[in-house]
Protein backbone atom coordinates (compact mmCIF):
# COMPACT_ATOMS: atom_id res chain seq x y z
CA UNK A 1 11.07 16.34 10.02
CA UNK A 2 13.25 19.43 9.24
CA UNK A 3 14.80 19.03 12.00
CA UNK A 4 16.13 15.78 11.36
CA UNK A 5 16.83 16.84 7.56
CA UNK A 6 19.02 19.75 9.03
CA UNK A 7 20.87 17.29 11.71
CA UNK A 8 21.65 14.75 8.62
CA UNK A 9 22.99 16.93 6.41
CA UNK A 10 25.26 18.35 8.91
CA UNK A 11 26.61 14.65 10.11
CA UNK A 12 26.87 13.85 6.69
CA UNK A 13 29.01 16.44 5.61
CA UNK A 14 31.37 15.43 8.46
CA UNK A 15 31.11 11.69 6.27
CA UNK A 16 32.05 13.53 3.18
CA UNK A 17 35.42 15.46 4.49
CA UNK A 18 35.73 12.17 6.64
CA UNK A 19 35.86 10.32 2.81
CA UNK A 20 37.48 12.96 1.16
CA UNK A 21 40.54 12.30 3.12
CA UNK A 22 40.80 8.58 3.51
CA UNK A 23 40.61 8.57 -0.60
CA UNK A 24 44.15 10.97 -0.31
CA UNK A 25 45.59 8.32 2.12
CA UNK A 26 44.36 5.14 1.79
CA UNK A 27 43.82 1.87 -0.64
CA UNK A 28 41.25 -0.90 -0.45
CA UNK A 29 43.58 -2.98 0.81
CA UNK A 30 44.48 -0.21 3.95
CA UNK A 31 42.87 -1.70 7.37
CA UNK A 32 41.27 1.83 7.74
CA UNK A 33 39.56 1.35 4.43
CA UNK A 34 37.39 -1.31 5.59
CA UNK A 35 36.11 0.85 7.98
CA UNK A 36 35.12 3.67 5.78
CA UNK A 37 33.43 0.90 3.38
CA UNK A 38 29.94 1.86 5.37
CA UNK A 39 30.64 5.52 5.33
CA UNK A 40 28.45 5.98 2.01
CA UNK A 41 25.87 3.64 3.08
CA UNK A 42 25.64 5.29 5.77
CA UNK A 43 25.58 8.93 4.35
CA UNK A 44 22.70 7.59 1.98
CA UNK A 45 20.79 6.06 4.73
CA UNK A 46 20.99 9.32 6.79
CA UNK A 47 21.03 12.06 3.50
CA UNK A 48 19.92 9.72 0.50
CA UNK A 49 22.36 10.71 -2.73
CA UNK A 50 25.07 11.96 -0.02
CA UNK A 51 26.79 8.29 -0.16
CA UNK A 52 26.77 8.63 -4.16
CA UNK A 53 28.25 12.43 -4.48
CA UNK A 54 31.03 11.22 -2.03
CA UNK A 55 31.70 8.86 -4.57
CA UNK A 56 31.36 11.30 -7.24
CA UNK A 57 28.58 9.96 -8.98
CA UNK A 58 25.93 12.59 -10.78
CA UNK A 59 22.78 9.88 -9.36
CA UNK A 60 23.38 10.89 -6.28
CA UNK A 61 21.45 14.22 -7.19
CA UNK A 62 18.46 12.47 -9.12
CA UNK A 63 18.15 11.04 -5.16
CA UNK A 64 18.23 14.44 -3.20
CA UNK A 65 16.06 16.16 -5.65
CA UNK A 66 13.72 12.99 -4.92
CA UNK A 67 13.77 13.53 -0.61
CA UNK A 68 13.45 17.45 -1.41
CA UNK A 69 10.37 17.02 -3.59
CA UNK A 70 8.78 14.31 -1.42
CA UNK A 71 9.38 16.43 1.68
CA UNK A 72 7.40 19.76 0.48
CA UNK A 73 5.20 17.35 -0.76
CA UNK A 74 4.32 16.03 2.70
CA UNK A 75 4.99 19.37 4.19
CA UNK A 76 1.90 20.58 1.88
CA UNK A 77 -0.44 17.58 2.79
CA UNK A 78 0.15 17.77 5.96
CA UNK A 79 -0.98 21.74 6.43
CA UNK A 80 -3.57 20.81 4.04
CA UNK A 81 -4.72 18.45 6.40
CA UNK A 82 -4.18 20.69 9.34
CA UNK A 83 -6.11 23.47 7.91
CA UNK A 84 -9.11 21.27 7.19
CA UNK A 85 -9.25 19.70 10.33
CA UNK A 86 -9.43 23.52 11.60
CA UNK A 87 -12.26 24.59 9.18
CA UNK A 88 -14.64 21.44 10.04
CA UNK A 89 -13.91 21.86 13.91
CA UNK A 90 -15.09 25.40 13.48
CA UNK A 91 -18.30 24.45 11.54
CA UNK A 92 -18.95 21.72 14.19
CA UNK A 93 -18.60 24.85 17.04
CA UNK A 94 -20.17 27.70 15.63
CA UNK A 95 -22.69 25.83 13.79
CA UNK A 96 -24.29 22.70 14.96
CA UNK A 97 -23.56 22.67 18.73
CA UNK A 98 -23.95 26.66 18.73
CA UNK A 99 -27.36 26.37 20.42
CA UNK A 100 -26.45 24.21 23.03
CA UNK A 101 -24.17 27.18 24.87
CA UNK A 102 -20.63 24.65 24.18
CA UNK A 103 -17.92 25.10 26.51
CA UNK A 104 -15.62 22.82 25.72
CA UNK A 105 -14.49 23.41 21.60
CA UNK A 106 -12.50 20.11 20.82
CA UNK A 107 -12.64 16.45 21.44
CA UNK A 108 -12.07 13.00 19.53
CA UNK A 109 -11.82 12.71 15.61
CA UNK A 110 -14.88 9.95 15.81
CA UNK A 111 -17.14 12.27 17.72
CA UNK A 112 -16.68 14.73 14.64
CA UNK A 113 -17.41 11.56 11.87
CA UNK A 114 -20.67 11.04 13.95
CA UNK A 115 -21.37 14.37 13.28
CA UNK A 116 -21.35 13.85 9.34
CA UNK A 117 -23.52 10.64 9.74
CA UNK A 118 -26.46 12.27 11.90
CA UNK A 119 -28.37 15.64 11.57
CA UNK A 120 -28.44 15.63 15.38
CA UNK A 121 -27.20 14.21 18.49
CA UNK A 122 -30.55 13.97 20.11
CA UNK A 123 -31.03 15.04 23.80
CA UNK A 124 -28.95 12.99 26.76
CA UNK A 125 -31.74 12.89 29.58
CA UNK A 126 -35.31 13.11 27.81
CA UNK A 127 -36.95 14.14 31.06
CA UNK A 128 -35.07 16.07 33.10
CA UNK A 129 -35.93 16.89 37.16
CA UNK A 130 -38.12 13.45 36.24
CA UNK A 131 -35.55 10.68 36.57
CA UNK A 132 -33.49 9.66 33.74
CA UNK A 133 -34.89 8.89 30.41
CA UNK A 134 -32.55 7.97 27.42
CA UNK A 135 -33.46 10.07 24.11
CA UNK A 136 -35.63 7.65 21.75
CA UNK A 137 -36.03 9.22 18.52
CA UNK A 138 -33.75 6.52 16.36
CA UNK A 139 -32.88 9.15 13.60
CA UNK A 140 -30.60 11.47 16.13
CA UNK A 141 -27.32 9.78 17.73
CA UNK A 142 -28.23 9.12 20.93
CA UNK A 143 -31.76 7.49 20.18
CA UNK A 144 -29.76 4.84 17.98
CA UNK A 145 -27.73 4.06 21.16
CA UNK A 146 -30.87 3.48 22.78
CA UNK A 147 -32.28 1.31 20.14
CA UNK A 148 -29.13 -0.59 20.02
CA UNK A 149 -29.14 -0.56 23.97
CA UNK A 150 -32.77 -1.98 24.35
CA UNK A 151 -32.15 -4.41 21.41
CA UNK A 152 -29.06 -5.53 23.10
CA UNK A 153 -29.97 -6.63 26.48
CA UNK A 154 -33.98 -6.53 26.51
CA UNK A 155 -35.99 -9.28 25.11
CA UNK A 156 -38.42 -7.40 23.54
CA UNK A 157 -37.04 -4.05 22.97
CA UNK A 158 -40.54 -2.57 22.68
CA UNK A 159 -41.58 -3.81 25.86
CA UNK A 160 -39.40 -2.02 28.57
CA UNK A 161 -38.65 -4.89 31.79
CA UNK A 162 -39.08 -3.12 35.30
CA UNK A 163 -36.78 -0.31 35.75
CA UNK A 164 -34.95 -2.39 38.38
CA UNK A 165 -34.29 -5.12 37.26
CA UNK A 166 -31.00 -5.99 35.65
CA UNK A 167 -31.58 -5.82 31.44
CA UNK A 168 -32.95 -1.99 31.93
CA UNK A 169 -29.90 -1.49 34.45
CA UNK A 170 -27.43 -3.19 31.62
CA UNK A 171 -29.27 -1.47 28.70
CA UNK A 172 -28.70 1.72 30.73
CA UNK A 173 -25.38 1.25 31.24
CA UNK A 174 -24.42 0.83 27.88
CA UNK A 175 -26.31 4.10 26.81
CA UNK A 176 -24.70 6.48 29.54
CA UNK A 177 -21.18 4.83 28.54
CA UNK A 178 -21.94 5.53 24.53
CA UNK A 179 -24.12 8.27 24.38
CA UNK A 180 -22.89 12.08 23.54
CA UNK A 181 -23.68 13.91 27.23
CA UNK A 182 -24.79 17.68 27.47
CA UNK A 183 -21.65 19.21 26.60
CA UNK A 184 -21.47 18.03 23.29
CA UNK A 185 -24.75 17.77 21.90
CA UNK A 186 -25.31 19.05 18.75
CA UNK A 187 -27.83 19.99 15.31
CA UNK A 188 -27.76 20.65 11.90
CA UNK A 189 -31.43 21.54 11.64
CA UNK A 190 -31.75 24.29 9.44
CA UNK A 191 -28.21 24.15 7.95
CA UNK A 192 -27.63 21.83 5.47
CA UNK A 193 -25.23 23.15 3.40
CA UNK A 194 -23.21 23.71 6.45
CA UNK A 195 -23.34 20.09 7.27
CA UNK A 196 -22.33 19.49 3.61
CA UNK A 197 -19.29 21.63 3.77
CA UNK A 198 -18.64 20.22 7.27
CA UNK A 199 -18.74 16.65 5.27
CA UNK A 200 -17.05 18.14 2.62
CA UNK A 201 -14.15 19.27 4.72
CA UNK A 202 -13.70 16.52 6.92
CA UNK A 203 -13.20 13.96 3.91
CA UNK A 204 -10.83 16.72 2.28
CA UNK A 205 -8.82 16.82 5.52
CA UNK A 206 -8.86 13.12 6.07
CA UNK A 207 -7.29 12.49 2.65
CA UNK A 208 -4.57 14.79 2.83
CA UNK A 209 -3.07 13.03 6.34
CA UNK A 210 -3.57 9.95 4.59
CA UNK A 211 -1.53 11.25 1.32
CA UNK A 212 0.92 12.42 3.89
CA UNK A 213 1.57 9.39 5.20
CA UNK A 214 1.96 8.21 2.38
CA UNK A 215 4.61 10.60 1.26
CA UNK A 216 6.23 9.50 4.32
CA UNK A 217 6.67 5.84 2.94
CA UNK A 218 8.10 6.78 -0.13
CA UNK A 219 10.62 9.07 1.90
CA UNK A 220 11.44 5.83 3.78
CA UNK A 221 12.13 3.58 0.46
CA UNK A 222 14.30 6.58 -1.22
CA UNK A 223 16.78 6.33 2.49
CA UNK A 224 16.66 2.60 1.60
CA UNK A 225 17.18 2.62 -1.98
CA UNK A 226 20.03 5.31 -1.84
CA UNK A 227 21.74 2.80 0.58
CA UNK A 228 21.26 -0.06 -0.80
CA UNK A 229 23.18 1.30 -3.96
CA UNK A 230 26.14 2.93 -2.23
CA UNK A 231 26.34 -0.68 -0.69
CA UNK A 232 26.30 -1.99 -3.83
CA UNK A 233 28.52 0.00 -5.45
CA UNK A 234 31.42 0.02 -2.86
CA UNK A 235 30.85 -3.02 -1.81
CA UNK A 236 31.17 -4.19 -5.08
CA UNK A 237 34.68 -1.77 -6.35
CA UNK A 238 36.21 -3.54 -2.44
CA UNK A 239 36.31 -6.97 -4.00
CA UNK A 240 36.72 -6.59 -7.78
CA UNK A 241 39.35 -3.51 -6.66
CA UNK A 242 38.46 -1.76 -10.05
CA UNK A 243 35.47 1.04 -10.28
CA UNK A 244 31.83 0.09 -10.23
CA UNK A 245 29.12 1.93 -11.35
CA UNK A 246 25.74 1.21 -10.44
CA UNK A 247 23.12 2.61 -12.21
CA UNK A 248 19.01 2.45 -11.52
CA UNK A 249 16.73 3.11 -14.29
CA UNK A 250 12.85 3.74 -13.22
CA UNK A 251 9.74 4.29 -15.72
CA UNK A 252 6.27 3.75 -15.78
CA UNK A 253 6.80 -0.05 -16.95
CA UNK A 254 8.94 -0.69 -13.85
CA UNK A 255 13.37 -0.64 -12.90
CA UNK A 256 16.02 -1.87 -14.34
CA UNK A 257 19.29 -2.03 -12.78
CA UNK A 258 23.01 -2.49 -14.55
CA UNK A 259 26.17 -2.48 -13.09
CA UNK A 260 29.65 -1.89 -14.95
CA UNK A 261 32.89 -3.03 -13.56
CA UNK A 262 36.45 -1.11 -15.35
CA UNK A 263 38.93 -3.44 -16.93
């Protein structure tokens, strides 16, 4: 995002001198002119208020103090973000799945909301060295897969069909392909305020990205909105050939917009 900031103001001040010395050499009428008419839209779109200071109209800064403020403002979030997603990952590593010897540290941002929702993940294989047997305790993670497995494809899921035939196989299936394997098993037995900082931290997190985004929208409609006025404007002076101002009022009971042609 800086970059980009950095790489429009630098094209844009190569519009203003661009503008600066048509307005020495040229009228509206001038075939040139028509050309430069999307200079300040332009400018705007790329730098907004840079298509209204060419003009030499004070607006222009109420829109660059806008982008400045909305950009720290994401810039913010979005470390706010980053450095909760860092604190809860930790938690998750050093706390819950510490007893399980992890190797690998990171992996999906669902496997980490599971984590919230259950104490623990349950065991994969519930009888190791003895064939394969899902977990079944329905409070951890894993046993509600199996619930949900048997419940899915068995007719009775109480009453377990032959291993061979095909609902156990399907029911099976579905387990191995949902449940959380050996490397990322975890528990919060024992630590319940870290799970409630871990829950505490991952909602925190969550919200600033989302308020980032956000910030990122209203970035997007300031570009617009500082275009959409220089268009107006000089659109506006090309055919009536006389100054136009275009002025944008906001407050908390909505916009108003007036525009004033010289006689």
């Amino acid at each position: 995002m800086l970059r980009r900031v950095v790489c429009g103001t630098a094209l844009v001040g190569g519009l203003i001198a661009t503008a600066a010395r048509g307005q020495a050499t040229d009228s509206i009428e001038h075939p040139a002119a028509h050309g430069r008419f999307w200079i300040r839209p332009l400018a705007s779109l790329l730098l907004p208020g840079s298509g209204q200071l060419i003009a030499h109209q004070d607006r222009g800064a109420i829109y660059l103090a806008t982008e400045l403020l909305l950009l720290t403002r994401f810039l913010q979030l979005n470390h706010d973000g980053n450095v909760g997603s860092r604190r809860f990952r930790d938690l998750a590593f050093q706390v819950a799945r510490r007893p399980y010897g992890p190797i690998q540290r990171d992996t999906v941002f669902e496997y980490f909301e599971t984590m919230e929702r259950f104490t623990a993940s349950g065991q994969f294989d519930g009888d190791p060295g003895l064939g394969f047997a899902p977990e079944t305790d329905p409070s951890t993670y894993n046993g509600s897969v199996w619930l949900l497995a048997r419940r899915t494809f068995w007719v009775d899921p109480n009453v377990p069909p032959p291993p061979t035939s095909p609902e156990y196989q399907r029911a099976l299936a579905f387990y191995t392909a949902r449940a959380v394997g050996p490397s990322f098993l975890w528990s919060w037995q024992d630590a319940s305020l870290e799970q409630q900082e871990f829950r505490a931290t991952i909602h925190s997190s969550d919200d600033a990205f989302r308020q980032a985004q956000n910030q990122l929208g209203l970035l997007l409609a300031n570009h617009v909105a500082s275009a959409v006025d220089a268009l107006i404007s000089s659109r506006l002076a090309a055919v009536a050939r006389r100054t136009v101002e275009f002025h944008s009022h906001w407050s908390r009971r909505g916009a108003a917009v007036s525009v004033r042609v010289a006689f």
